[in-house]
N, C-alpha and C. Protein backbone atom coordinates (compact mmCIF):
# COMPACT_ATOMS: atom_id res chain seq x y z
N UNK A 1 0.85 -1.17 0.00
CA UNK A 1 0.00 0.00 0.00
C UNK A 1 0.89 1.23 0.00
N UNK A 2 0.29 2.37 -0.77
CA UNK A 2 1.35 3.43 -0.88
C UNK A 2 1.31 4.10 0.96
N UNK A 3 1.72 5.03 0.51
CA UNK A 3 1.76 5.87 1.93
C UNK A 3 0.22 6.90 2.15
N UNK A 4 0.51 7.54 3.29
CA UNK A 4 -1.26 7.90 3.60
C UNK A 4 -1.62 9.41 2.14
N UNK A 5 -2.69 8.75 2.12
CA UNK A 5 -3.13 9.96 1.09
C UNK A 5 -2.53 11.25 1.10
N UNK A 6 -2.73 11.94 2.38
CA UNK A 6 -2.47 13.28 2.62
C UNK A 6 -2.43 13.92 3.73
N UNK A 7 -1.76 14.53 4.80
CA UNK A 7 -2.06 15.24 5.81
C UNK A 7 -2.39 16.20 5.38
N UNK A 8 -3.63 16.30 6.02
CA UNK A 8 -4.69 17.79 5.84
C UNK A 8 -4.53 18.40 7.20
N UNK A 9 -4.54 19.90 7.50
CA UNK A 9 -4.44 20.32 8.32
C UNK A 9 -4.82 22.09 8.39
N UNK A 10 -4.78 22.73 9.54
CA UNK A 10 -5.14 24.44 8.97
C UNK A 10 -3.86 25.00 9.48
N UNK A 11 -3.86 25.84 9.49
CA UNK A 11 -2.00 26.78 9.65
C UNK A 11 -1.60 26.28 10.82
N UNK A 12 -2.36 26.02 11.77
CA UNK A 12 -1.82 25.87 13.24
C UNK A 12 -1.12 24.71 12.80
N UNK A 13 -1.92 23.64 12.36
CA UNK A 13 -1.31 22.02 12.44
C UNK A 13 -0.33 22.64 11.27
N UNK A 14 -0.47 22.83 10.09
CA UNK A 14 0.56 23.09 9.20
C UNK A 14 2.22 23.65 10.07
N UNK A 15 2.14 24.91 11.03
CA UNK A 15 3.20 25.09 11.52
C UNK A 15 3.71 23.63 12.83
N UNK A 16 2.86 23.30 13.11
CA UNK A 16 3.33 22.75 14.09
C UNK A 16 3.79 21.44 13.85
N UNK A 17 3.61 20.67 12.34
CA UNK A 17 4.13 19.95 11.61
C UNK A 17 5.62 20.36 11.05
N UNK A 18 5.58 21.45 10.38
CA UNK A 18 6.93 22.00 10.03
C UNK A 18 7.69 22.12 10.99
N UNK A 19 7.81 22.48 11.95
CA UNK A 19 8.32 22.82 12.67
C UNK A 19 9.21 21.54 13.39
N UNK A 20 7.79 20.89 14.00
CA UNK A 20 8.73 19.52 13.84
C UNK A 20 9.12 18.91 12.87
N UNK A 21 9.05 18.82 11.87
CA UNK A 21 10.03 18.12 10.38
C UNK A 21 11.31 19.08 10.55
N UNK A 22 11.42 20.33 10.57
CA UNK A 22 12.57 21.12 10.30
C UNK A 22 13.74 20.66 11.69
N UNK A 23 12.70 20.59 12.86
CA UNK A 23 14.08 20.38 14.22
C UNK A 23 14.24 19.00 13.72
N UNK A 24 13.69 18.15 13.26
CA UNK A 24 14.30 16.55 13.30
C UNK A 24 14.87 16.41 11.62
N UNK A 25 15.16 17.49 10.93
CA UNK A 25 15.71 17.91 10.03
C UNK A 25 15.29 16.23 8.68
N UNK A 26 14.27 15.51 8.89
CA UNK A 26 13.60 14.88 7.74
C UNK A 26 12.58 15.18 7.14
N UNK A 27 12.63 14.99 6.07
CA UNK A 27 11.25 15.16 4.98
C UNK A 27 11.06 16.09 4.92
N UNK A 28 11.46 17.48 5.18
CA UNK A 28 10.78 18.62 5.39
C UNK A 28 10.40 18.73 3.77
N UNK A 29 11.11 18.65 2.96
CA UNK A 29 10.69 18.62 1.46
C UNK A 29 9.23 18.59 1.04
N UNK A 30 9.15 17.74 1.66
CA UNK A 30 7.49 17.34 1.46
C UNK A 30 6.47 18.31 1.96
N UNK A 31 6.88 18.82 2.92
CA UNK A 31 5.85 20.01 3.18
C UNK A 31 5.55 20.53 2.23
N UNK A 32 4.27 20.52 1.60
CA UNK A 32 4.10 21.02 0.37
C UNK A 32 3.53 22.32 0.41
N UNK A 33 2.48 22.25 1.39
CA UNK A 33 1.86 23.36 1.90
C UNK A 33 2.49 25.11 1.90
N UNK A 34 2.46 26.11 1.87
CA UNK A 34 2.72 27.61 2.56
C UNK A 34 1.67 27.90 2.91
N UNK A 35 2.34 28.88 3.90
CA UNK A 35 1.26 29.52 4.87
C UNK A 35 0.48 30.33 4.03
N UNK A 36 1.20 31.00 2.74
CA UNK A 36 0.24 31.65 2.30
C UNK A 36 -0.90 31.44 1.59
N UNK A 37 -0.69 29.93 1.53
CA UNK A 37 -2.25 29.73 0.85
C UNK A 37 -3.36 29.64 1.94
N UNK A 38 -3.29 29.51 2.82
CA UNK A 38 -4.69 29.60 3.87
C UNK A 38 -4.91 31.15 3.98
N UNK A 39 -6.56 30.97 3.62
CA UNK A 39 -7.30 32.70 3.76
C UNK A 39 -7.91 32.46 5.29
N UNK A 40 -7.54 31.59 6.06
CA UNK A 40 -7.94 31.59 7.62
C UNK A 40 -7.93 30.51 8.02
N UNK A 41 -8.16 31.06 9.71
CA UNK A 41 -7.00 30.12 10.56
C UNK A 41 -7.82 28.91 10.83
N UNK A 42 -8.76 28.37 10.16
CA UNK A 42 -9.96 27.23 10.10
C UNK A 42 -9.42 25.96 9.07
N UNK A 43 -9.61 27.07 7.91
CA UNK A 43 -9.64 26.64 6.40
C UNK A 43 -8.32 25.34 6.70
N UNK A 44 -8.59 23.96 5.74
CA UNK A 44 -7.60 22.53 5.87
C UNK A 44 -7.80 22.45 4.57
N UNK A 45 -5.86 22.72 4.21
CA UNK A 45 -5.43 22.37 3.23
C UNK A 45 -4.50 21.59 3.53
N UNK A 46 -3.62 20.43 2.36
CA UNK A 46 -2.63 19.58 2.30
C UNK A 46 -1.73 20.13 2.82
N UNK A 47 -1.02 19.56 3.74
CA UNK A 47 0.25 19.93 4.57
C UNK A 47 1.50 19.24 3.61
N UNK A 48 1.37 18.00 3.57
CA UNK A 48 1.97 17.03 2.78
C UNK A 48 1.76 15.45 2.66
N UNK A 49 2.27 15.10 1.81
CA UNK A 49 2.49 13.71 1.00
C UNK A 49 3.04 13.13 1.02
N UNK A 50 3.05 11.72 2.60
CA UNK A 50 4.34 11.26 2.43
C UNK A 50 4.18 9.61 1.66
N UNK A 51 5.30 8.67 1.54
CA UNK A 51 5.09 7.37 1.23
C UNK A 51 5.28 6.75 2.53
N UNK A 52 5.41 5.53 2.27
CA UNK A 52 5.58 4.41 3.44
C UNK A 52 6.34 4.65 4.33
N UNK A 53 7.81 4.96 3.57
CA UNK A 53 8.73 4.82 4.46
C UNK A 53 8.63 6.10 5.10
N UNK A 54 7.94 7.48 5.12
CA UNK A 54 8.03 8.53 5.88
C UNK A 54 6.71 8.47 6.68
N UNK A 55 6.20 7.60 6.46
CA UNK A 55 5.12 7.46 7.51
C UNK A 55 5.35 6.85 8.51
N UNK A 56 6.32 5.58 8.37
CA UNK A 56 6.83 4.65 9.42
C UNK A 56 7.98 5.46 10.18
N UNK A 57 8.30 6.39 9.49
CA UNK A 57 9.55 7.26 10.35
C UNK A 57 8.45 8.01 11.57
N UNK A 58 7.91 8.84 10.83
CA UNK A 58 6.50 9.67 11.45
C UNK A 58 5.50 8.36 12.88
N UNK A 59 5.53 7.32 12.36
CA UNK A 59 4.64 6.48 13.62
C UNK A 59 5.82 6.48 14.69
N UNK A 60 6.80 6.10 14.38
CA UNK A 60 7.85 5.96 15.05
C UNK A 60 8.39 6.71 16.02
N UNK A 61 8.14 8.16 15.32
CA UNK A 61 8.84 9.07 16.29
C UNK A 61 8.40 10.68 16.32
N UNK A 62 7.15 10.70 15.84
CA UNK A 62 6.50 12.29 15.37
C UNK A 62 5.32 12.11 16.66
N UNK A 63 5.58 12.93 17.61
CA UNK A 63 4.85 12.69 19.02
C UNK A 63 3.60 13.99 18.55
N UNK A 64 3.50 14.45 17.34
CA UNK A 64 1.86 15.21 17.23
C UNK A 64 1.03 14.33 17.22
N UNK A 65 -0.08 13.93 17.94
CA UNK A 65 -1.43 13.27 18.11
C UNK A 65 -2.13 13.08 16.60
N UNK A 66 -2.76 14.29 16.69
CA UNK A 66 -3.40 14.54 15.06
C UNK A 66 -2.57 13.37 13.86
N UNK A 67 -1.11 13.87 13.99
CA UNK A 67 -0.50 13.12 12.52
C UNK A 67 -0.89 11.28 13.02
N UNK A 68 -0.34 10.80 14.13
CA UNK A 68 -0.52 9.61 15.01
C UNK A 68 -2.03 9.36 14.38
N UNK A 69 -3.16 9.85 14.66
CA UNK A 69 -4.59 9.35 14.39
C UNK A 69 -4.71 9.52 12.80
N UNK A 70 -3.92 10.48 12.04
CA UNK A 70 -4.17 10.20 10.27
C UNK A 70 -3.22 8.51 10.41
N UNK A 71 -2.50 8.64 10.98
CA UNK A 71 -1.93 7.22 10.04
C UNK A 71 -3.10 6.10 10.80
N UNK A 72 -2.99 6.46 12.02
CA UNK A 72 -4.28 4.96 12.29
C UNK A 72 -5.22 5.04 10.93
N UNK A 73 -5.92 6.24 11.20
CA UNK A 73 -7.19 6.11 10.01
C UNK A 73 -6.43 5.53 8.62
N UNK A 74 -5.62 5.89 8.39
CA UNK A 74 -5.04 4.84 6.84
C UNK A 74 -4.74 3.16 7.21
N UNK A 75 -3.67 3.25 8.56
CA UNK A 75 -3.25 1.52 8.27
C UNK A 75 -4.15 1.00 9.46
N UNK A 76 -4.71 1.82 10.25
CA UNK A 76 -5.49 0.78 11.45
C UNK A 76 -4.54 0.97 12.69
N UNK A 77 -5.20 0.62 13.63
CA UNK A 77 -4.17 0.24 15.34
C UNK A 77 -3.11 0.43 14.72
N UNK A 78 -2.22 -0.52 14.43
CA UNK A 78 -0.73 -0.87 14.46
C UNK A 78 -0.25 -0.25 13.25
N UNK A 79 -0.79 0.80 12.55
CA UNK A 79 0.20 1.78 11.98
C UNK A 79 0.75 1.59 10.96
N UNK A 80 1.86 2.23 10.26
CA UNK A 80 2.75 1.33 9.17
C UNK A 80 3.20 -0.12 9.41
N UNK A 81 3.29 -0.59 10.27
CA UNK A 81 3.57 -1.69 11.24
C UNK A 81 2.87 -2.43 10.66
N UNK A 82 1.80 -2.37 10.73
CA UNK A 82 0.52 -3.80 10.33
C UNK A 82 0.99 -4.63 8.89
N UNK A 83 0.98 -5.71 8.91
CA UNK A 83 0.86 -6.62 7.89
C UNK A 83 -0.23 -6.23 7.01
N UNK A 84 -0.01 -6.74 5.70
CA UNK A 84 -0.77 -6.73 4.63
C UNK A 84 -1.60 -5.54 4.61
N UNK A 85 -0.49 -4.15 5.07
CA UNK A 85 -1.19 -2.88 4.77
C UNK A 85 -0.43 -2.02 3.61
């Protein structure tokens, strides 16, 4: 299975994603998102796009909640982890 569709998020989650990608200095690439596309602090647009292997980095060791519950909702409980996901 590829990696999760998309983290969607609004500026808050958007910075607070970057922010952690930039101190743990991976994937930040992928942030696809700028701030300047949100017209307010509600509005959820794509943060970014990762594959497998940056999702299993992300279950592993990305302590934001929010990102933690997008990957359940893609692979289930056990995460990139799970078999035949």
């Amino acid at each position: 299975m590829a990696g999760i569709d998309k983290i969607i998020g609004t500026r808050a989650q958007y910075w607070e994603l970057r922010d952690w990608l930039e101190e743990n200095e991976r994937f930040f690439r992928w942030a696809i998102a700028s701030e300047d596309e949100y017209e307010s602090e509600t509005q959820r647009l794509t943060i970014a796009n990762f594959s497998r292997v940056e999702d299993f980095y992300l279950w592993c060791n990305c302590p934001i909640p929010w990102v933690k519950a997008r990957l359940i909702e893609q692979y289930g409980a056990n995460g990139p982890c799970s078999e035949g996901s």
